[in-house]
Structures are given as C-alpha cells and as structure tokens.
C-alpha atoms as a PDB file:
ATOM      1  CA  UNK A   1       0.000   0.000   0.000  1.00  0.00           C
ATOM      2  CA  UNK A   2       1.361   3.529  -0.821  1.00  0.00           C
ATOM      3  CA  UNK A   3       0.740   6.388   1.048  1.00  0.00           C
ATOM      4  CA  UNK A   4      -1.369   9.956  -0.342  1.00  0.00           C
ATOM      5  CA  UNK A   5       0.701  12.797  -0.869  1.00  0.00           C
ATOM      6  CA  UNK A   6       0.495  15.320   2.374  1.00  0.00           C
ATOM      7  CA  UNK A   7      -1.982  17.907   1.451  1.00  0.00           C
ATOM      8  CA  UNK A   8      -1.129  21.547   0.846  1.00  0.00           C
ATOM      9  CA  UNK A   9      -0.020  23.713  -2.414  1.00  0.00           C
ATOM     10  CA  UNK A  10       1.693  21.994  -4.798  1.00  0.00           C
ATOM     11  CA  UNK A  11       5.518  22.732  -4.627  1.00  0.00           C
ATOM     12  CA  UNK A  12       7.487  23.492  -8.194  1.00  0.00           C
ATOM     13  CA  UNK A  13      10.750  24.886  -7.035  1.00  0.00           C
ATOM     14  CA  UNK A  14      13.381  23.019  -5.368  1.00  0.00           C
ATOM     15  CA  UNK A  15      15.374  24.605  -2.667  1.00  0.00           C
ATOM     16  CA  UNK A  16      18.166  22.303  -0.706  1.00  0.00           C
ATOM     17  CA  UNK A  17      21.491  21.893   0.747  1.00  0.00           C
ATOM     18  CA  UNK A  18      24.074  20.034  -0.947  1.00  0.00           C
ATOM     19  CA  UNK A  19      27.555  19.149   0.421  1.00  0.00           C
ATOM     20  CA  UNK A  20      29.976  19.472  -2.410  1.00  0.00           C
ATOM     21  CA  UNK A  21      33.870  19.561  -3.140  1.00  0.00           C
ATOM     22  CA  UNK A  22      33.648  23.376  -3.135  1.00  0.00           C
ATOM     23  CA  UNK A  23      31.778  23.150   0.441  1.00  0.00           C
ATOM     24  CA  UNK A  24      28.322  23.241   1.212  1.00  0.00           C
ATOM     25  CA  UNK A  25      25.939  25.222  -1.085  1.00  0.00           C
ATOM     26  CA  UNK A  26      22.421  26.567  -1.018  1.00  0.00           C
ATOM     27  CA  UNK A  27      20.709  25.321  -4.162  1.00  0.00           C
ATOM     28  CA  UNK A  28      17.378  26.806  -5.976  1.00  0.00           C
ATOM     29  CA  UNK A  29      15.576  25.642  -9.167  1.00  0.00           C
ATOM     30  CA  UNK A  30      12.403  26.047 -10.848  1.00  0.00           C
ATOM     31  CA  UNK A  31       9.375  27.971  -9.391  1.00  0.00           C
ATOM     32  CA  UNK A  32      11.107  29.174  -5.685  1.00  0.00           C
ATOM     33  CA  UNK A  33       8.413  29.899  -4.144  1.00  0.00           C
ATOM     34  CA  UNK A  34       6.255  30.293  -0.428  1.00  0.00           C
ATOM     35  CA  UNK A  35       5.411  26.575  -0.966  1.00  0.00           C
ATOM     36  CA  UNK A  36       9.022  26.124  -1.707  1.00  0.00           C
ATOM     37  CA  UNK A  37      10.407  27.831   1.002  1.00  0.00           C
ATOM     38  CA  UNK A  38       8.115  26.391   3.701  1.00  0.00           C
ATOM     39  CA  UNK A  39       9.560  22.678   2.657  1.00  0.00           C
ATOM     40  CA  UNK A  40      13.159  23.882   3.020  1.00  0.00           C
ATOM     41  CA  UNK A  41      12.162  25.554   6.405  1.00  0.00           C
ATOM     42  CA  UNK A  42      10.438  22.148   7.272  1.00  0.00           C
ATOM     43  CA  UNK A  43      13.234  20.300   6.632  1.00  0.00           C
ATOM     44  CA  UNK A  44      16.744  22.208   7.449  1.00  0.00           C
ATOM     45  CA  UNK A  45      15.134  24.833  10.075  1.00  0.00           C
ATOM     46  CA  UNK A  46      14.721  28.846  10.315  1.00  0.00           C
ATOM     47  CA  UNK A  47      18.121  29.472  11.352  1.00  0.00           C
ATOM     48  CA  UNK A  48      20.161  30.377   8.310  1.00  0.00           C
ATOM     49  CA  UNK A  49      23.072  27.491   6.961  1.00  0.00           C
ATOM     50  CA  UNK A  50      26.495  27.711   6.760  1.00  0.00           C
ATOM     51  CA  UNK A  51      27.249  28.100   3.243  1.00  0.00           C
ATOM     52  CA  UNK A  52      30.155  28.527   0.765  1.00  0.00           C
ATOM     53  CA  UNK A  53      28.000  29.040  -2.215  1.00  0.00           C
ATOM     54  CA  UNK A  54      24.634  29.685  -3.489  1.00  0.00           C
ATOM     55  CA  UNK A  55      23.687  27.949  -7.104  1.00  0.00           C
ATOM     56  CA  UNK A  56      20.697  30.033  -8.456  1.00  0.00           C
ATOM     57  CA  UNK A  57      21.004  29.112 -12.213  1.00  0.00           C
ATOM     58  CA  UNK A  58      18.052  26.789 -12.918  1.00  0.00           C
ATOM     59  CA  UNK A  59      15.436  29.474 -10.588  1.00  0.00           C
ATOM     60  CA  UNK A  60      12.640  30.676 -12.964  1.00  0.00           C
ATOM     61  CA  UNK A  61      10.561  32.386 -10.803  1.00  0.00           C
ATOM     62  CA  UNK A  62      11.648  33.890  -7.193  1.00  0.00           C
ATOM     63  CA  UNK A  63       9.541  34.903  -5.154  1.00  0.00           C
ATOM     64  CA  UNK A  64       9.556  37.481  -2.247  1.00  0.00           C
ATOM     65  CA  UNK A  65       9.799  34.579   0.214  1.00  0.00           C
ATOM     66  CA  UNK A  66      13.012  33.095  -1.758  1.00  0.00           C
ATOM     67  CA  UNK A  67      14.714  36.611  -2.129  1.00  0.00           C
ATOM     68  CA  UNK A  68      14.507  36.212   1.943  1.00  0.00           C
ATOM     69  CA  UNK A  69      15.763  33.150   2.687  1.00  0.00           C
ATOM     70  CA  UNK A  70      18.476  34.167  -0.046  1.00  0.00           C
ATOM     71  CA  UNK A  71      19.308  37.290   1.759  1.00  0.00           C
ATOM     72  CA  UNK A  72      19.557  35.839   4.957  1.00  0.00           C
ATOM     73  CA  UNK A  73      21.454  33.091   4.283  1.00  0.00           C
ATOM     74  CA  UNK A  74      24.187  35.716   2.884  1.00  0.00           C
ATOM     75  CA  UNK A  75      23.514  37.869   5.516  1.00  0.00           C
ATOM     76  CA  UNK A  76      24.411  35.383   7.962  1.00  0.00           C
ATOM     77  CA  UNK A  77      27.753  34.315   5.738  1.00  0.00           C
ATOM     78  CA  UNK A  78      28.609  38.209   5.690  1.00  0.00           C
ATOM     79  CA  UNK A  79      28.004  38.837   9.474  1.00  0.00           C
ATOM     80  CA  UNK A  80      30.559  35.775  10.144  1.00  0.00           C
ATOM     81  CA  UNK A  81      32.930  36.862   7.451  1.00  0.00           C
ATOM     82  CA  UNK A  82      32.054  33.781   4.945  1.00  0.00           C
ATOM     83  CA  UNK A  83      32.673  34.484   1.468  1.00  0.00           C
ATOM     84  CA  UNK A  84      29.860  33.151  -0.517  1.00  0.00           C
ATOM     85  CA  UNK A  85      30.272  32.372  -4.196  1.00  0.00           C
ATOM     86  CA  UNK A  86      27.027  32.926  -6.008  1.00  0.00           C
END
C-alpha cells in the first residue's frame, strides 16, 4: 500500500542543501516559491546554513519569500565573514 501525498499547495521549485567539493551550497531551481520555502524551512530549520555558495542558475521564478531566505542566508555568511560564491 502507498501512502497519499500530504496535502497543501503543490511545490514546483526546489530549494536544498548540498555538500559538495567546493563546500556546502544553497541550491534553488524552478518555481522558488512560499510553498518552496516552507519545505526547506520544514526540513533544514529557520536558522540560516552555513554556506560557501549559493547555485541560483536553474530558478525561474523567485519569489519574495526566496529573495529572503536568499538574503539571509548571505547575511548570515557576511556577518561571520564567509565568502559566498554565487
């Protein structure tokens, strides 16, 4: 038996955390989102990650929501003196 899909907006953008040679990065593709941004939230947590990079490329739409959790996640890399590669 399989289960339902949770209920809730359908979500079209991706946003996750990927550990990579050049360090951890902050990725975002397709539609990003509120319902995007609430899943990432749900699963990593408010606080914003440590991050060497952000990889925006594949983003087609973005969102007030994903411009924030953008900005704070470099906000957070600036205030500890983290370059971030975008």
């Amino acid at each position: 038996m399989t289960s339902s899909p949770a209920p809730g907006p359908a979500v079209r953008g991706v946003v996750r955390l990927l550990n990579t040679a050049g360090g951890r990065v902050l990725c975002l593709a397709g539609e990003v989102d509120g319902p995007a941004v609430t899943s990432f939230l749900t699963r990593y947590g408010r606080e914003p990650a440590r991050i060497d990079g952000i990889d925006a490329g594949s983003v087609t739409l973005l969102s007030a929501p994903g411009l924030d959790l953008l900005l704070d996640h470099l906000a957070a890399a600036e205030r500890a003196g983290r370059p971030v590669t975008v």
